[in-house]
N, C-alpha and C. Protein backbone atom coordinates (compact mmCIF):
# COMPACT_ATOMS: atom_id res chain seq x y z
N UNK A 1 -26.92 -11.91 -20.81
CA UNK A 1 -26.07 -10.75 -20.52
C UNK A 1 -25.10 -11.11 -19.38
N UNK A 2 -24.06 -10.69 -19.75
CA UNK A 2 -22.21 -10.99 -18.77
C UNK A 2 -22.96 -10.23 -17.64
N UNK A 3 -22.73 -10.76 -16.08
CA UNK A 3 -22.36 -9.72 -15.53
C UNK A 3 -21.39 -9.43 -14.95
N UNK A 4 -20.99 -8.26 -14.85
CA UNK A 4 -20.06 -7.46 -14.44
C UNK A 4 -19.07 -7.69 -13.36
N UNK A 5 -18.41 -8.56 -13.09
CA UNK A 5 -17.57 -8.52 -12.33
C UNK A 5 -17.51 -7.35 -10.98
N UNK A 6 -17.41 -7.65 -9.82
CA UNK A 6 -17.29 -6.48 -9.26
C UNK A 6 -15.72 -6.09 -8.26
N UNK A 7 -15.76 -5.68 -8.69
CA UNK A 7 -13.54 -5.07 -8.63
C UNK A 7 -13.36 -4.47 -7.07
N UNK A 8 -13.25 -4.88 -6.14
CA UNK A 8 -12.78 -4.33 -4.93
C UNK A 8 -11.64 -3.09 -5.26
N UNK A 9 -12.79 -2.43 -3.81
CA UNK A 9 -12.55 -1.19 -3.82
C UNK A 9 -11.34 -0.78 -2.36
N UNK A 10 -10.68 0.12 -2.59
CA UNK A 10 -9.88 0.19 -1.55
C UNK A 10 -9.24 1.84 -1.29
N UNK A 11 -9.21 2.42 -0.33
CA UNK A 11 -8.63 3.66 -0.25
C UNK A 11 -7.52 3.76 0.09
N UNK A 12 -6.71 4.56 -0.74
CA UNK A 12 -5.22 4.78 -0.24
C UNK A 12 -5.07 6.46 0.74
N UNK A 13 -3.77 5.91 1.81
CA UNK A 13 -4.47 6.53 2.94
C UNK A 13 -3.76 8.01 2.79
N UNK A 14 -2.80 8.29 1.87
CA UNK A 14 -2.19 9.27 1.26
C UNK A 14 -3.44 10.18 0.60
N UNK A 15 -4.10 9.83 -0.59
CA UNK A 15 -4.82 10.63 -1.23
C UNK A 15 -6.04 10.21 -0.76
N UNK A 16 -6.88 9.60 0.10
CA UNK A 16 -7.68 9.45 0.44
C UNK A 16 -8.74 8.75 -0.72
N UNK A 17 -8.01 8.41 -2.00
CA UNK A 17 -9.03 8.10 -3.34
C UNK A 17 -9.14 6.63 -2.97
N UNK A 18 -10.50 6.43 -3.65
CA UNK A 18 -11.09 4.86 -3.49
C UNK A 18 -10.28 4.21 -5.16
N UNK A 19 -9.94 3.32 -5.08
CA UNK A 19 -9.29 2.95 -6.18
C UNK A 19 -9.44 1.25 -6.09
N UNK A 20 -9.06 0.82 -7.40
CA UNK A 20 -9.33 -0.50 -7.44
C UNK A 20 -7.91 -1.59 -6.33
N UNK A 21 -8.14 -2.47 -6.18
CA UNK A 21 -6.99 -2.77 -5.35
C UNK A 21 -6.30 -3.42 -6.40
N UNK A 22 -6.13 -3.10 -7.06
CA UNK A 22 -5.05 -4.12 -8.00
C UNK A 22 -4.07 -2.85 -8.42
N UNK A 23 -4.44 -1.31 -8.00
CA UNK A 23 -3.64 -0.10 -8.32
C UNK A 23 -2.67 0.45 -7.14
N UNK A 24 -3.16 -0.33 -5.67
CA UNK A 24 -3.07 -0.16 -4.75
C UNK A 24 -1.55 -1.37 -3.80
N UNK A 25 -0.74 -0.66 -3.08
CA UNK A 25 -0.10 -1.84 -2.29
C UNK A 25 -0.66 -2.24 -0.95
N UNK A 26 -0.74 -2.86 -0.56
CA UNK A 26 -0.78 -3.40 0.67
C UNK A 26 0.23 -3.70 1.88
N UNK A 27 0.14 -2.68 2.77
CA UNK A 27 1.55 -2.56 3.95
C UNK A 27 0.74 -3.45 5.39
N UNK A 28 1.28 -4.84 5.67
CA UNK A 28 0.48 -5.02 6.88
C UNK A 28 1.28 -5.16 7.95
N UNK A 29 1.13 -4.88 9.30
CA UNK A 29 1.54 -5.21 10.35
C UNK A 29 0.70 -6.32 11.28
N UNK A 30 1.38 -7.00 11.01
CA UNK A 30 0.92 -8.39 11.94
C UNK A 30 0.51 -8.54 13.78
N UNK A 31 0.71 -9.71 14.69
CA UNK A 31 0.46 -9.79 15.79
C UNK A 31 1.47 -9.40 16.77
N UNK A 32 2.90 -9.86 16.07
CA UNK A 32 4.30 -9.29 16.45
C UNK A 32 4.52 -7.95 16.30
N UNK A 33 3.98 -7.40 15.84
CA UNK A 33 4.05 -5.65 15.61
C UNK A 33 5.46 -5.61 13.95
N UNK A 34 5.25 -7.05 13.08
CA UNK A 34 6.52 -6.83 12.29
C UNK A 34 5.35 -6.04 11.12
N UNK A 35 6.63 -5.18 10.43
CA UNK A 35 5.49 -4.46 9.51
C UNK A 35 6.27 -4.93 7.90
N UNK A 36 5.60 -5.29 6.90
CA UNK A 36 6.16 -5.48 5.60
C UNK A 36 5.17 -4.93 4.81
N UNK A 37 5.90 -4.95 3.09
CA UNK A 37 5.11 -5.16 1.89
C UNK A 37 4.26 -6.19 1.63
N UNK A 38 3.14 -6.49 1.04
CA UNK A 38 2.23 -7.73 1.37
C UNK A 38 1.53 -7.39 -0.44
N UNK A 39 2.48 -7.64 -1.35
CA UNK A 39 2.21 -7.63 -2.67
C UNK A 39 0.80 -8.58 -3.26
N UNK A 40 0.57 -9.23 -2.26
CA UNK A 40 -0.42 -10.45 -2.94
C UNK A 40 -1.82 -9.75 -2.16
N UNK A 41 -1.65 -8.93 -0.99
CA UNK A 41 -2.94 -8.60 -0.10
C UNK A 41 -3.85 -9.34 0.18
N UNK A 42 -2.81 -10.43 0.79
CA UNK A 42 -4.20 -11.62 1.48
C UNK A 42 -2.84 -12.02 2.75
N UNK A 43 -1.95 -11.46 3.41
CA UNK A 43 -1.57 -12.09 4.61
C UNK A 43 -2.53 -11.14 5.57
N UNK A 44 -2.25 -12.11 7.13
CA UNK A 44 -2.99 -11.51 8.19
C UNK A 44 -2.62 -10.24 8.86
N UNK A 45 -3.31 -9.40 9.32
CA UNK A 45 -2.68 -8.63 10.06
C UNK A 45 -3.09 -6.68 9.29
N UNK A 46 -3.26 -6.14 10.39
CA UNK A 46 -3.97 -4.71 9.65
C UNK A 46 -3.31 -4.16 9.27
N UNK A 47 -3.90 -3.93 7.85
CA UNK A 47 -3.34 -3.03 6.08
C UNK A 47 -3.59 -1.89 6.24
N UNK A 48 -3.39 -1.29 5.53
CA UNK A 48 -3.08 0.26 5.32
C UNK A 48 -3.12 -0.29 3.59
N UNK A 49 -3.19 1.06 2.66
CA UNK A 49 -3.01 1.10 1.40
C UNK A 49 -2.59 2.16 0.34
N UNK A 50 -1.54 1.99 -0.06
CA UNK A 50 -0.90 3.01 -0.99
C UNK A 50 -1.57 3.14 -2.40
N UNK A 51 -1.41 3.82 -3.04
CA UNK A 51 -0.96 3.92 -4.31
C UNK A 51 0.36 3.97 -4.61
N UNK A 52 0.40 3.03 -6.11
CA UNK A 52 1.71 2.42 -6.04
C UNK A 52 2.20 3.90 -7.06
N UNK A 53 2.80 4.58 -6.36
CA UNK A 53 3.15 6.10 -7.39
C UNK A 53 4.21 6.26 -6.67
N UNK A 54 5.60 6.77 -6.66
CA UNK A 54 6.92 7.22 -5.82
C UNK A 54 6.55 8.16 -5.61
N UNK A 55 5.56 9.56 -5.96
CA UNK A 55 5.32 10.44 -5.33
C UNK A 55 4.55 9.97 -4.09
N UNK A 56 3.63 9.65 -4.26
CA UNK A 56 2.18 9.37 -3.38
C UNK A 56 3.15 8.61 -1.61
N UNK A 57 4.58 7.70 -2.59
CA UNK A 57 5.02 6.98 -1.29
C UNK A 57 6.10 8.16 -0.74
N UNK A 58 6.63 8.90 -1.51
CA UNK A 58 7.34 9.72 -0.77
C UNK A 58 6.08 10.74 0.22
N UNK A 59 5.52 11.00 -0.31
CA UNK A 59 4.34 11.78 0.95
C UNK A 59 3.98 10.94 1.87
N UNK A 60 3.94 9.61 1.44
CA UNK A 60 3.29 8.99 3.03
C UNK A 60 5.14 8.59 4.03
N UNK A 61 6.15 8.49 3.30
CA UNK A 61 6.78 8.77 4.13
C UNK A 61 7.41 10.06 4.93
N UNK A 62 6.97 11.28 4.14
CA UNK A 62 7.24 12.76 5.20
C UNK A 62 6.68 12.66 6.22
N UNK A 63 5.18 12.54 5.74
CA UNK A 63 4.11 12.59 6.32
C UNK A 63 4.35 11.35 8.22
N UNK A 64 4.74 10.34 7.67
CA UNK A 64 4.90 9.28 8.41
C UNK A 64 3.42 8.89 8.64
N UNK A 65 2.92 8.84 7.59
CA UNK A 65 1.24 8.00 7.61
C UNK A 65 1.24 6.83 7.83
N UNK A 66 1.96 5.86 7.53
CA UNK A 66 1.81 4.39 7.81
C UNK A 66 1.80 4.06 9.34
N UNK A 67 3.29 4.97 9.74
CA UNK A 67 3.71 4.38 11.11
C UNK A 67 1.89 4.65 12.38
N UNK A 68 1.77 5.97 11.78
CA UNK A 68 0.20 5.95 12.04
C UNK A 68 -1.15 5.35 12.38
N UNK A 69 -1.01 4.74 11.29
CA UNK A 69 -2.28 3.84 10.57
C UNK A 69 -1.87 2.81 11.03
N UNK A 70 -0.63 2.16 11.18
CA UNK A 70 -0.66 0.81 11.48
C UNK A 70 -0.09 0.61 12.90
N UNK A 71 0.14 1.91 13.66
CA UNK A 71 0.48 1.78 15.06
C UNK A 71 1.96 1.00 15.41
N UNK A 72 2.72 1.22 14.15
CA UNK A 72 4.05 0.54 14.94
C UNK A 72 5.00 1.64 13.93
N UNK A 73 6.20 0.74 14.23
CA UNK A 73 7.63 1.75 14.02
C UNK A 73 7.46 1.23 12.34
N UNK A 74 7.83 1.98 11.44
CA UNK A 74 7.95 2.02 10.13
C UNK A 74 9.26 2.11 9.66
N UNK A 75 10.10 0.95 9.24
CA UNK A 75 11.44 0.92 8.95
C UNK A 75 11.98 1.63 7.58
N UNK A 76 12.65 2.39 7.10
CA UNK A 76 12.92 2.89 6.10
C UNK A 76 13.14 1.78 4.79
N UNK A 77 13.72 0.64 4.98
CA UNK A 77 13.49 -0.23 3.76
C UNK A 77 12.29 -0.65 3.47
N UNK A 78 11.08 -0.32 4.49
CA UNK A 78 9.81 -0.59 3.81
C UNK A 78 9.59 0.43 2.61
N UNK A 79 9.87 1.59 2.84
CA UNK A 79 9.52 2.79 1.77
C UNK A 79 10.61 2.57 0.44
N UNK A 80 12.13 1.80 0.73
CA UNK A 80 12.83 1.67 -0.08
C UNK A 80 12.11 0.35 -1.06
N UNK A 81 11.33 -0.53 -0.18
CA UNK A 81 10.69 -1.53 -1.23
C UNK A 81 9.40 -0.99 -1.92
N UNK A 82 8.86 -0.51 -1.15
CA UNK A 82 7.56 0.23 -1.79
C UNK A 82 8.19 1.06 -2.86
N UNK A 83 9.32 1.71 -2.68
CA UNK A 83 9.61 2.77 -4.45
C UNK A 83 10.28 2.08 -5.08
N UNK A 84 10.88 0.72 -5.18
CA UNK A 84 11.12 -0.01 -6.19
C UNK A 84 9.94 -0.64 -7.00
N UNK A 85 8.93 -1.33 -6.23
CA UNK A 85 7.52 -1.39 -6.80
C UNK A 85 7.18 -0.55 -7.46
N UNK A 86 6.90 0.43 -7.20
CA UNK A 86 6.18 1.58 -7.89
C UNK A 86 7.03 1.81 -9.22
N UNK A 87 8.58 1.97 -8.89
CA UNK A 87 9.38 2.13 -10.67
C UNK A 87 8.99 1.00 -11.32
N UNK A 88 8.75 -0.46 -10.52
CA UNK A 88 8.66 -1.50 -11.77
C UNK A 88 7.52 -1.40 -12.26
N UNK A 89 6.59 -0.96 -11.48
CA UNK A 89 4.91 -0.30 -12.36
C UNK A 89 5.20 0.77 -13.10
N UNK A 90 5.61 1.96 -12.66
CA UNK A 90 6.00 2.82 -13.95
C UNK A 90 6.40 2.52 -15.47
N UNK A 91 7.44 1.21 -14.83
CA UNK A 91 8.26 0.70 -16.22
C UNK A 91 7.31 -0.49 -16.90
N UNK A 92 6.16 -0.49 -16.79
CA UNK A 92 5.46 -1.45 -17.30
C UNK A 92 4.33 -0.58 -17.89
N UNK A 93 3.68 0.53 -17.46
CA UNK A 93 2.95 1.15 -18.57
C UNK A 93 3.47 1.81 -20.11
């Protein structure tokens, strides 16, 4: 008998849901305080995690949850790259 693979789990900090990380983006801010998209979720530096949905990212930017969670300034082309992600996932289901 296969077993089961086990799928890391990850919460996005918008809806608070545990979700698989492969549904999820990864926003990290590093030692420099620089903050980016981190599409692969293996650079250094403390993550935060979306769901990749343009709603879910427009709430965490009203909200200003990231700048939050990751303790630094949150530049608006981060949210402009995060909702291009999310349409190219839309456009792939």
């Amino acid at each position: 008998m296969a077993r089961k693979k086990k799928v890391p789990q990850r919460k996005c900090i918008v809806t608070n849901e545990m979700k698989p990380k492969k549904e999820l983006i990864r926003i990290v801010r590093n030692k420099e305080g620089e903050v980016y998209v981190d599409p692969t979720g293996k650079k250094n530096g403390r993550g935060a995690y979306l769901t990749i949905d343009p709603k879910v990212i427009d709430k965490a930017q009203q909200m200003d949850i990231l700048s939050k969670q990751l303790d630094a300034q949150i530049d608006a082309s981060i949210y402009e790259e995060l909702k291009v992600l999310a349409d190219g996932k839309q456009n792939e289901k």
